[in-house]
PDB file of N, CA and C in Angstrom:
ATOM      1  N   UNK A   1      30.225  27.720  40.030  1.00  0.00           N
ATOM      2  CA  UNK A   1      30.823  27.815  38.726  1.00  0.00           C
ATOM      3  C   UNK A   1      30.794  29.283  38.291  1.00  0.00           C
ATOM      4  N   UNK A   2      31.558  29.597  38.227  1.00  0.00           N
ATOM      5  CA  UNK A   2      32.025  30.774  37.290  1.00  0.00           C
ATOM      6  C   UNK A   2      31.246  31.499  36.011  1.00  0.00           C
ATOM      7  N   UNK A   3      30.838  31.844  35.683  1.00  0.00           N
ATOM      8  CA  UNK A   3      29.828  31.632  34.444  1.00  0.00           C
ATOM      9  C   UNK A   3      29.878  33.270  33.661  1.00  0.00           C
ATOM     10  N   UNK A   4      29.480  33.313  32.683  1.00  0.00           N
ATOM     11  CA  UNK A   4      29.477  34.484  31.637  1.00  0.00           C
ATOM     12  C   UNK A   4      28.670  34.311  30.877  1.00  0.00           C
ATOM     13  N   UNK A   5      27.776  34.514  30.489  1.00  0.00           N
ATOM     14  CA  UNK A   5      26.330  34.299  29.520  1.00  0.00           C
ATOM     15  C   UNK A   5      27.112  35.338  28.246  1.00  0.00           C
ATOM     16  N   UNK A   6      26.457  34.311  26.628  1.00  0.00           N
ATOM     17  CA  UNK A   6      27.518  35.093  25.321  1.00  0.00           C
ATOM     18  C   UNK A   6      26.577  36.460  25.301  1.00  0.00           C
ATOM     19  N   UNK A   7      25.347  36.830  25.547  1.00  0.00           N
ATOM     20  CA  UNK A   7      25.112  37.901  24.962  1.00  0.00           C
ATOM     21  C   UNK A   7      25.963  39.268  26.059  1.00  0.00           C
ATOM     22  N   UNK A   8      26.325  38.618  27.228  1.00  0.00           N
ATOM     23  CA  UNK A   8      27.293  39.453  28.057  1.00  0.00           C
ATOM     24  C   UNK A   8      28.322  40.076  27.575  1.00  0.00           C
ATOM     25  N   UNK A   9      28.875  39.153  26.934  1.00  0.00           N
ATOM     26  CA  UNK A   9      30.478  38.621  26.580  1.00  0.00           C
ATOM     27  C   UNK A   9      29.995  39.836  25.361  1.00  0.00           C
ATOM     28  N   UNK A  10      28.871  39.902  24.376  1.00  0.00           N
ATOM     29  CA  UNK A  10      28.797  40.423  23.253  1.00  0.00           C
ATOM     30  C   UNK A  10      28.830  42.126  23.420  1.00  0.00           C
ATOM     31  N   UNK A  11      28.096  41.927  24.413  1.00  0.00           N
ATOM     32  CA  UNK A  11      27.692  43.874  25.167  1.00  0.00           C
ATOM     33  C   UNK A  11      29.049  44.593  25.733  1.00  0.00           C
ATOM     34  N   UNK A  12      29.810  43.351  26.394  1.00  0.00           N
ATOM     35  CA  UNK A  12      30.668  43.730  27.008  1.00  0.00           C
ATOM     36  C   UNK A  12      32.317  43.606  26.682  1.00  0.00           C
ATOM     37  N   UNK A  13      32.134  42.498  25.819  1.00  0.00           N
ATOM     38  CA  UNK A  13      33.570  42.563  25.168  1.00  0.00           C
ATOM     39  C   UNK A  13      34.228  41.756  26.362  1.00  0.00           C
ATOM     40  N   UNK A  14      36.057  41.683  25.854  1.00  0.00           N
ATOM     41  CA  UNK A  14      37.145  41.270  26.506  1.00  0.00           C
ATOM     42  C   UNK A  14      36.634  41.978  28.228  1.00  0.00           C
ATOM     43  N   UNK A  15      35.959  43.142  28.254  1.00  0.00           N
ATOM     44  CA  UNK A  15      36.298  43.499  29.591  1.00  0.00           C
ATOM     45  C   UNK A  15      35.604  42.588  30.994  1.00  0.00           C
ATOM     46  N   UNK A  16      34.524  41.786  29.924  1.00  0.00           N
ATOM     47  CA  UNK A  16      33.690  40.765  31.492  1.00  0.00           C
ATOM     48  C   UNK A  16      34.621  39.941  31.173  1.00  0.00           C
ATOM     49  N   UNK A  17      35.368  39.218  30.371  1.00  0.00           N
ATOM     50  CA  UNK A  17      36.347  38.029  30.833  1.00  0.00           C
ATOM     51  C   UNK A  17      37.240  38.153  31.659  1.00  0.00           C
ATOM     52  N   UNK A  18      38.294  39.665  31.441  1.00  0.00           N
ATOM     53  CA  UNK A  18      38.853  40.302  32.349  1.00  0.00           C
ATOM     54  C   UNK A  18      38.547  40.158  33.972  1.00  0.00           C
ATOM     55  N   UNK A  19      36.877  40.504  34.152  1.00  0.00           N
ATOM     56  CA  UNK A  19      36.826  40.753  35.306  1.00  0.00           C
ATOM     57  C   UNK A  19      36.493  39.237  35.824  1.00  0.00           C
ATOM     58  N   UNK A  20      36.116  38.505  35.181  1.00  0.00           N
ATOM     59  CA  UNK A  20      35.164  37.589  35.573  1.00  0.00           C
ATOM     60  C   UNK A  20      36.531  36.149  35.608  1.00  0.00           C
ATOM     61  N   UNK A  21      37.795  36.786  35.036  1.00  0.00           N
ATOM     62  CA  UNK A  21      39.051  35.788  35.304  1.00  0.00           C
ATOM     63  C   UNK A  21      39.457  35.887  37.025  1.00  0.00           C
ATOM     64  N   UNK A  22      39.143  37.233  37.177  1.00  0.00           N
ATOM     65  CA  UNK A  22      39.717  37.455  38.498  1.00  0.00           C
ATOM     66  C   UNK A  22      38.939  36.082  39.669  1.00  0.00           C
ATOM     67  N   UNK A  23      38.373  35.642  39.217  1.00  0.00           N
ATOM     68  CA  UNK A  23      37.270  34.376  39.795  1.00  0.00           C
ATOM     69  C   UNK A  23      37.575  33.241  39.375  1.00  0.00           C
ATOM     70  N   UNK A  24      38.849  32.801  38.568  1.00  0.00           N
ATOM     71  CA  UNK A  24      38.952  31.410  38.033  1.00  0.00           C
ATOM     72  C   UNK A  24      38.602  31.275  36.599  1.00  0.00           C
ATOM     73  N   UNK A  25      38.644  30.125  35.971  1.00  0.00           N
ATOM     74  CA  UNK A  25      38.124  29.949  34.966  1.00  0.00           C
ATOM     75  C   UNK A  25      36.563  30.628  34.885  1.00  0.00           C
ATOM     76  N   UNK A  26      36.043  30.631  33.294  1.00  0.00           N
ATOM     77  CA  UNK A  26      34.860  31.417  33.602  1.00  0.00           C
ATOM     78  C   UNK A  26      34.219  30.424  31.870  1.00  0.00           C
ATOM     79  N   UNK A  27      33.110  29.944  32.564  1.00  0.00           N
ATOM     80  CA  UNK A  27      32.274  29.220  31.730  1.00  0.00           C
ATOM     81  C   UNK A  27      31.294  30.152  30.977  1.00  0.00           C
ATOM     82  N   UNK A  28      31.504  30.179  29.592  1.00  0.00           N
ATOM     83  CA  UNK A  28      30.885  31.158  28.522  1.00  0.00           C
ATOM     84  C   UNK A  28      28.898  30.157  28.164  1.00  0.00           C
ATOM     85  N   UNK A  29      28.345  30.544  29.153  1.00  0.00           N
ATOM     86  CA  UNK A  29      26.560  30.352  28.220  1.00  0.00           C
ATOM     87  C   UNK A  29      26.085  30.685  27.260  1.00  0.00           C
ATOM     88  N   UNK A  30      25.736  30.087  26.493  1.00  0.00           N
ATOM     89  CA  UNK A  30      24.983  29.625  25.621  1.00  0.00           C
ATOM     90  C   UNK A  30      23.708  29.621  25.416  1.00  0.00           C
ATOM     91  N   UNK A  31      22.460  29.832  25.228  1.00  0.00           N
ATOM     92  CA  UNK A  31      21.284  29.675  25.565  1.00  0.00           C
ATOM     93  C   UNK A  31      21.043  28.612  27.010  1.00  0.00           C
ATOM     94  N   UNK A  32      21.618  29.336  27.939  1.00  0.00           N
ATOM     95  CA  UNK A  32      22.458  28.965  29.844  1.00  0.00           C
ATOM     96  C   UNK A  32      22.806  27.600  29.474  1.00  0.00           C
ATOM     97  N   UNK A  33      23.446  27.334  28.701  1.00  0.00           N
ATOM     98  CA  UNK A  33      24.644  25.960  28.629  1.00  0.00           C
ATOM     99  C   UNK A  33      26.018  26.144  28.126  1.00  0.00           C
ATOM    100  N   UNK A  34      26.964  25.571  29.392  1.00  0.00           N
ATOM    101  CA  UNK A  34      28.324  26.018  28.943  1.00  0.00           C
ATOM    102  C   UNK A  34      28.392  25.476  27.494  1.00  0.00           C
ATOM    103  N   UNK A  35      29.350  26.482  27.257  1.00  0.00           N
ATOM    104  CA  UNK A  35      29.547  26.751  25.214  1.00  0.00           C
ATOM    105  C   UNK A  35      31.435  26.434  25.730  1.00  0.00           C
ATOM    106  N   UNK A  36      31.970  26.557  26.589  1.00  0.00           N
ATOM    107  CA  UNK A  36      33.646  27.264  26.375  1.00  0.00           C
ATOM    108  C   UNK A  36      33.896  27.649  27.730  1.00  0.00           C
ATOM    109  N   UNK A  37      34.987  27.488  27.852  1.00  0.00           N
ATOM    110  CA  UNK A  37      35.854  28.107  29.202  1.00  0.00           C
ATOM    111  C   UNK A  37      37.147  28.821  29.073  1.00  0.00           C
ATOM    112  N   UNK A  38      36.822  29.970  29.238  1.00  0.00           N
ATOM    113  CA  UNK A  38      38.223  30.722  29.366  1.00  0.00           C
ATOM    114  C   UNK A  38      38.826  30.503  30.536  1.00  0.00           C
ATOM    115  N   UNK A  39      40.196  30.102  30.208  1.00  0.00           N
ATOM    116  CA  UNK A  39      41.095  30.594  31.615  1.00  0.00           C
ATOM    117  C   UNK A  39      42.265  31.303  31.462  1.00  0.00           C
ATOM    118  N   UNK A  40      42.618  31.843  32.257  1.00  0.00           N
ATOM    119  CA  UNK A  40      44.105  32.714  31.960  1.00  0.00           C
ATOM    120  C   UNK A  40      45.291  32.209  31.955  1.00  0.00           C
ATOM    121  N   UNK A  41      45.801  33.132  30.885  1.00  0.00           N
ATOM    122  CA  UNK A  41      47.456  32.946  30.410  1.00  0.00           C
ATOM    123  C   UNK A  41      48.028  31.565  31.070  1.00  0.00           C
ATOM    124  N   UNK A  42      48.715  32.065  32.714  1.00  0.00           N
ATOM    125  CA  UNK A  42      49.152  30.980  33.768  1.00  0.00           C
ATOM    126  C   UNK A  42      48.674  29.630  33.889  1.00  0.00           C
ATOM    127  N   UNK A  43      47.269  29.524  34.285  1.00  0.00           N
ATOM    128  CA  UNK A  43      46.176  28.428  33.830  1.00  0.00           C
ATOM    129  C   UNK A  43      46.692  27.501  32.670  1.00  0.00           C
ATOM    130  N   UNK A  44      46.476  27.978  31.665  1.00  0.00           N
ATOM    131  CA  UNK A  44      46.591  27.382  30.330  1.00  0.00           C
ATOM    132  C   UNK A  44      48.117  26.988  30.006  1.00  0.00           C
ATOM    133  N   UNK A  45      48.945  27.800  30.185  1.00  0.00           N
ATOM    134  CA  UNK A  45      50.354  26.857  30.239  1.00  0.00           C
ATOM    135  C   UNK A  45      50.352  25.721  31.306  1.00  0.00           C
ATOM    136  N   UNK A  46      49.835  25.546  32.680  1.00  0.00           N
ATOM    137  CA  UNK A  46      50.092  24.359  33.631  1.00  0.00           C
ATOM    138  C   UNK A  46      49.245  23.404  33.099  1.00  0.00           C
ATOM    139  N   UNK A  47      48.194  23.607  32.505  1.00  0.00           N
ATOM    140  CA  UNK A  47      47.812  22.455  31.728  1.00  0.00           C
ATOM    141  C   UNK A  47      48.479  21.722  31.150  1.00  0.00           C
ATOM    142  N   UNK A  48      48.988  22.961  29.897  1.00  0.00           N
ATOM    143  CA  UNK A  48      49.421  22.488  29.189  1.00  0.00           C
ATOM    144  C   UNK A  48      50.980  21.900  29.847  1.00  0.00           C
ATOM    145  N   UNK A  49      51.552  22.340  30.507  1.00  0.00           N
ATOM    146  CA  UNK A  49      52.508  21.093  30.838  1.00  0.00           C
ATOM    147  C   UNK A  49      52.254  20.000  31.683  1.00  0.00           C
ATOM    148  N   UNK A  50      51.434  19.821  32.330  1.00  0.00           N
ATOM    149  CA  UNK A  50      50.140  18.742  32.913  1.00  0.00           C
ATOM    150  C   UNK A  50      50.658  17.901  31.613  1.00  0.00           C
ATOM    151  N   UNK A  51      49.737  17.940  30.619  1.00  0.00           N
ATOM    152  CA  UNK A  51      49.229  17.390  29.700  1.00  0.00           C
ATOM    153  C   UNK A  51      50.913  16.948  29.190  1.00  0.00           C
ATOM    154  N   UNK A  52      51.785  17.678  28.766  1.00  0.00           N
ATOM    155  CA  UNK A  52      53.145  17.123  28.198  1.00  0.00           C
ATOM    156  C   UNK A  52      53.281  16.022  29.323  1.00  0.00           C
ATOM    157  N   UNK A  53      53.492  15.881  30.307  1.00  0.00           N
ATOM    158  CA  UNK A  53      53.947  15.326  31.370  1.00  0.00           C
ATOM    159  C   UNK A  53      53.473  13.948  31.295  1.00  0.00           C
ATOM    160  N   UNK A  54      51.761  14.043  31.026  1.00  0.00           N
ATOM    161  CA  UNK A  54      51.522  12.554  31.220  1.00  0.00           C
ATOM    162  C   UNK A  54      51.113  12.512  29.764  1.00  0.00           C
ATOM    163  N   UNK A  55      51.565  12.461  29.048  1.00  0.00           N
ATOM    164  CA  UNK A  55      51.866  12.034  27.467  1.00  0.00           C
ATOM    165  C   UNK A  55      52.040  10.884  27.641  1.00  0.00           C
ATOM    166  N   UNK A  56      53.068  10.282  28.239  1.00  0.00           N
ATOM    167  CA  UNK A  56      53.535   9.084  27.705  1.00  0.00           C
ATOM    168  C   UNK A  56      53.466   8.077  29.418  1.00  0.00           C
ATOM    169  N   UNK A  57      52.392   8.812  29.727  1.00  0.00           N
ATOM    170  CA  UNK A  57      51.496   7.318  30.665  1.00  0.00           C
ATOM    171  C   UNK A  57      51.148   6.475  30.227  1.00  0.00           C
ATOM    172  N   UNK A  58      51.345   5.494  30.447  1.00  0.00           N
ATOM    173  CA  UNK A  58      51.032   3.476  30.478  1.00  0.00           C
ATOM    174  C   UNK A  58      49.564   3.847  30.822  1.00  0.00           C
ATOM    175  N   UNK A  59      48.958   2.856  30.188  1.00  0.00           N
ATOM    176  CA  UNK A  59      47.649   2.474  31.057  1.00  0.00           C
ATOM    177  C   UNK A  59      47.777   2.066  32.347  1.00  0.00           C
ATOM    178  N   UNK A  60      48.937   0.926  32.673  1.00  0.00           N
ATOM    179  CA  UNK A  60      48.974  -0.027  34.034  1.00  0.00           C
ATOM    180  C   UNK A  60      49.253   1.201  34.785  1.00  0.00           C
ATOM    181  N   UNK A  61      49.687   2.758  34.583  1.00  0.00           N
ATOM    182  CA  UNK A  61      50.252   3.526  35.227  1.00  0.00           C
ATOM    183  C   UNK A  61      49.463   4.274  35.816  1.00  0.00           C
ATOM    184  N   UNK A  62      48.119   4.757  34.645  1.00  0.00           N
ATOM    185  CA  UNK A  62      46.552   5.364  34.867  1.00  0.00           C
ATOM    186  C   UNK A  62      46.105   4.526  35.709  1.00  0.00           C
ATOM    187  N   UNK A  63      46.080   3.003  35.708  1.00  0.00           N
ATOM    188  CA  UNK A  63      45.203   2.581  36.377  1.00  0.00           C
ATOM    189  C   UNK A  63      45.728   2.093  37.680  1.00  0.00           C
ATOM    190  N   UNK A  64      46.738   2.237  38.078  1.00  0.00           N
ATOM    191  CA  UNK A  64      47.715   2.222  39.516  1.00  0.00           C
ATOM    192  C   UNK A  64      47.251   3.870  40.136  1.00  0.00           C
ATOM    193  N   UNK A  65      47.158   4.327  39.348  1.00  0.00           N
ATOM    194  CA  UNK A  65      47.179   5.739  40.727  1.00  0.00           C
ATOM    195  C   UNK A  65      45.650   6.305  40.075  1.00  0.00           C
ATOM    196  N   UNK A  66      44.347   5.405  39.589  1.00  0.00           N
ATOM    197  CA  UNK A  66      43.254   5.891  39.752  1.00  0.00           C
ATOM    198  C   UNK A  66      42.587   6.153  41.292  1.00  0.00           C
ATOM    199  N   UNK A  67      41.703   6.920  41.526  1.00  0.00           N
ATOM    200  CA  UNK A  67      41.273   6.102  42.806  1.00  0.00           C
ATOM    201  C   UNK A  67      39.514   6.549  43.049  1.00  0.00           C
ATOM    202  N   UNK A  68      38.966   5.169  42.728  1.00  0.00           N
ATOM    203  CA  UNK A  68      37.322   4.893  42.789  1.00  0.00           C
ATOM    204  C   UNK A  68      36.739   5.961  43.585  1.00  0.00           C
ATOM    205  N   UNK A  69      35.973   6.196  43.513  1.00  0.00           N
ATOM    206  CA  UNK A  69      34.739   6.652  43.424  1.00  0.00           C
ATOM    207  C   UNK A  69      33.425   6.444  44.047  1.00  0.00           C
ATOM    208  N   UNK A  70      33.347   4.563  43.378  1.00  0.00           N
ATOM    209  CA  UNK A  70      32.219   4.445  43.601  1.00  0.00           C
ATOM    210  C   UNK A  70      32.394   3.681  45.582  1.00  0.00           C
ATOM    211  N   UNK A  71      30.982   2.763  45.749  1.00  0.00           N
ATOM    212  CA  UNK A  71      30.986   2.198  47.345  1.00  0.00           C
ATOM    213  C   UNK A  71      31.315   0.285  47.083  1.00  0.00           C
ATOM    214  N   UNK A  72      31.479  -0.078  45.533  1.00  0.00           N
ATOM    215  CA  UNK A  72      31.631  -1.384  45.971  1.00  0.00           C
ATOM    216  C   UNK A  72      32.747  -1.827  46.224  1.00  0.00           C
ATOM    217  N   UNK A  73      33.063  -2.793  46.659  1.00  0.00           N
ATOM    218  CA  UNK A  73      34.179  -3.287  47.419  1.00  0.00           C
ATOM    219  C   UNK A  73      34.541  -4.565  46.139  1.00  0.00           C
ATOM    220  N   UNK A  74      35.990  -4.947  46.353  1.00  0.00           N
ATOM    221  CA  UNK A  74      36.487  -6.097  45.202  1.00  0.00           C
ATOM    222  C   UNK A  74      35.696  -7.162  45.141  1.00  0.00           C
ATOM    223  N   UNK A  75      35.517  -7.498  46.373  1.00  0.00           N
ATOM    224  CA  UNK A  75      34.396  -9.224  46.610  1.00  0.00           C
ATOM    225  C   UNK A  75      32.931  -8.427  45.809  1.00  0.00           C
ATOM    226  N   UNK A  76      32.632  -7.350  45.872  1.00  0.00           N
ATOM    227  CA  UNK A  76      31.521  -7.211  45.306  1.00  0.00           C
ATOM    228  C   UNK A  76      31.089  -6.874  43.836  1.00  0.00           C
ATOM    229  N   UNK A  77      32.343  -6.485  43.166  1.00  0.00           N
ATOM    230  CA  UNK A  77      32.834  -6.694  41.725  1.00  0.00           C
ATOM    231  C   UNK A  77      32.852  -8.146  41.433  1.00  0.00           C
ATOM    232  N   UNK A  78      33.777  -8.334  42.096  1.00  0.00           N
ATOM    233  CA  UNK A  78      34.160 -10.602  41.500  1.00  0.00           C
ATOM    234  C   UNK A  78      33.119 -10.813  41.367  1.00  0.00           C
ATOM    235  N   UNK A  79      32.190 -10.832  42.772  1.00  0.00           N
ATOM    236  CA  UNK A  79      30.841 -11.879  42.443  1.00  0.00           C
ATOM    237  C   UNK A  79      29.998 -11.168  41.267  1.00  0.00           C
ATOM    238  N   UNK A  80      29.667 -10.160  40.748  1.00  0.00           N
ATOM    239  CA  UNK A  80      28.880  -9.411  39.513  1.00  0.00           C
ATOM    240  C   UNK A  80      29.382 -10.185  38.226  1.00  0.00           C
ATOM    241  N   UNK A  81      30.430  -9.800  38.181  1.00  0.00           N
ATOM    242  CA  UNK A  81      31.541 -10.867  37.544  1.00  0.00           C
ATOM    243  C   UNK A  81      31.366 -11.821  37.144  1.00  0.00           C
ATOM    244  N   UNK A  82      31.564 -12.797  38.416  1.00  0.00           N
ATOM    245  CA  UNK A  82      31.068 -14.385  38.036  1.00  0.00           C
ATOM    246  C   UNK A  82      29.819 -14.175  38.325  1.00  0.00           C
ATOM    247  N   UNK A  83      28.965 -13.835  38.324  1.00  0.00           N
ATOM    248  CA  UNK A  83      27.664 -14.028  37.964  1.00  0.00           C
ATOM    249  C   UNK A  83      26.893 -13.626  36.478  1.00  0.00           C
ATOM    250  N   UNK A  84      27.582 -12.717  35.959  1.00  0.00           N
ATOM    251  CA  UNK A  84      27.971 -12.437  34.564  1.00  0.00           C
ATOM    252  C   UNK A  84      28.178 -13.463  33.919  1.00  0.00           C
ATOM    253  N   UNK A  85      29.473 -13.927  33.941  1.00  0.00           N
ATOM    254  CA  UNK A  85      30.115 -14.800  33.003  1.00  0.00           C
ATOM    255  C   UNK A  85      28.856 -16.546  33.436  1.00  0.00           C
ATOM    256  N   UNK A  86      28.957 -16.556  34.450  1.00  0.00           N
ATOM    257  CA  UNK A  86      27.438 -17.868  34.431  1.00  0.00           C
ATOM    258  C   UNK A  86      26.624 -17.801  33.721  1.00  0.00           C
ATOM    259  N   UNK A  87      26.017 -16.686  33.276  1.00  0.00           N
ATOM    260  CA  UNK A  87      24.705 -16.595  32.354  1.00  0.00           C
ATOM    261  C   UNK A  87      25.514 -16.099  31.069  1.00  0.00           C
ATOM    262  N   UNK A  88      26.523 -16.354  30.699  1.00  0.00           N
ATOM    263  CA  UNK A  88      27.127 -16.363  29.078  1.00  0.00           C
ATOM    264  C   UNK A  88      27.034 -17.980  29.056  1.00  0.00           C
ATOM    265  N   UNK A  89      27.019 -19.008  29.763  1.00  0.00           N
ATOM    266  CA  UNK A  89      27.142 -20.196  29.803  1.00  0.00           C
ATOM    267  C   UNK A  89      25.656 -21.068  28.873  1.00  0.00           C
TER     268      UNK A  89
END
């Protein structure tokens, strides 16, 4: 991670973001906890048309092109499931 500690940012001004863009986004610390992330100009518009783009996603649409994560398998959801809903009984 990229990182910039604020009393840096304070000593040093615009010029450590400058340098420290040349590396990607750059996570601003806090008493060492990200506070903020700068990213540059380019960056921040593809977001931002990212973000226009899937404005007007469906849920059924989010949840068609998610893709898990975790290790359980469907049979191993169902049965949690119905074993759930048995003890609401």
């Amino acid at each position: 991670m990229n990182t910039l500690k604020a009393i840096e940012l304070k000593r040093r001004g615009i010029a450590a973001i400058e340098e420290a863009l040349a590396f990607g986004p750059v996570h601003i610390l806090k008493h060492d906890r990200p506070t903020a992330v700068v990213v540059s100009e380019a960056e921040y518009q593809l977001l931002i048309r990212k973000k226009a783009g899937r404005k007007n996603l469906a849920a059924l649409d989010w949840i068609r092109d998610y893709q898990p994560t975790g290790k359980r398998t469907k049979a191993d959801i169902d049965k949690q499931i119905s074993e759930e809903r048995s003890a609401w009984e």
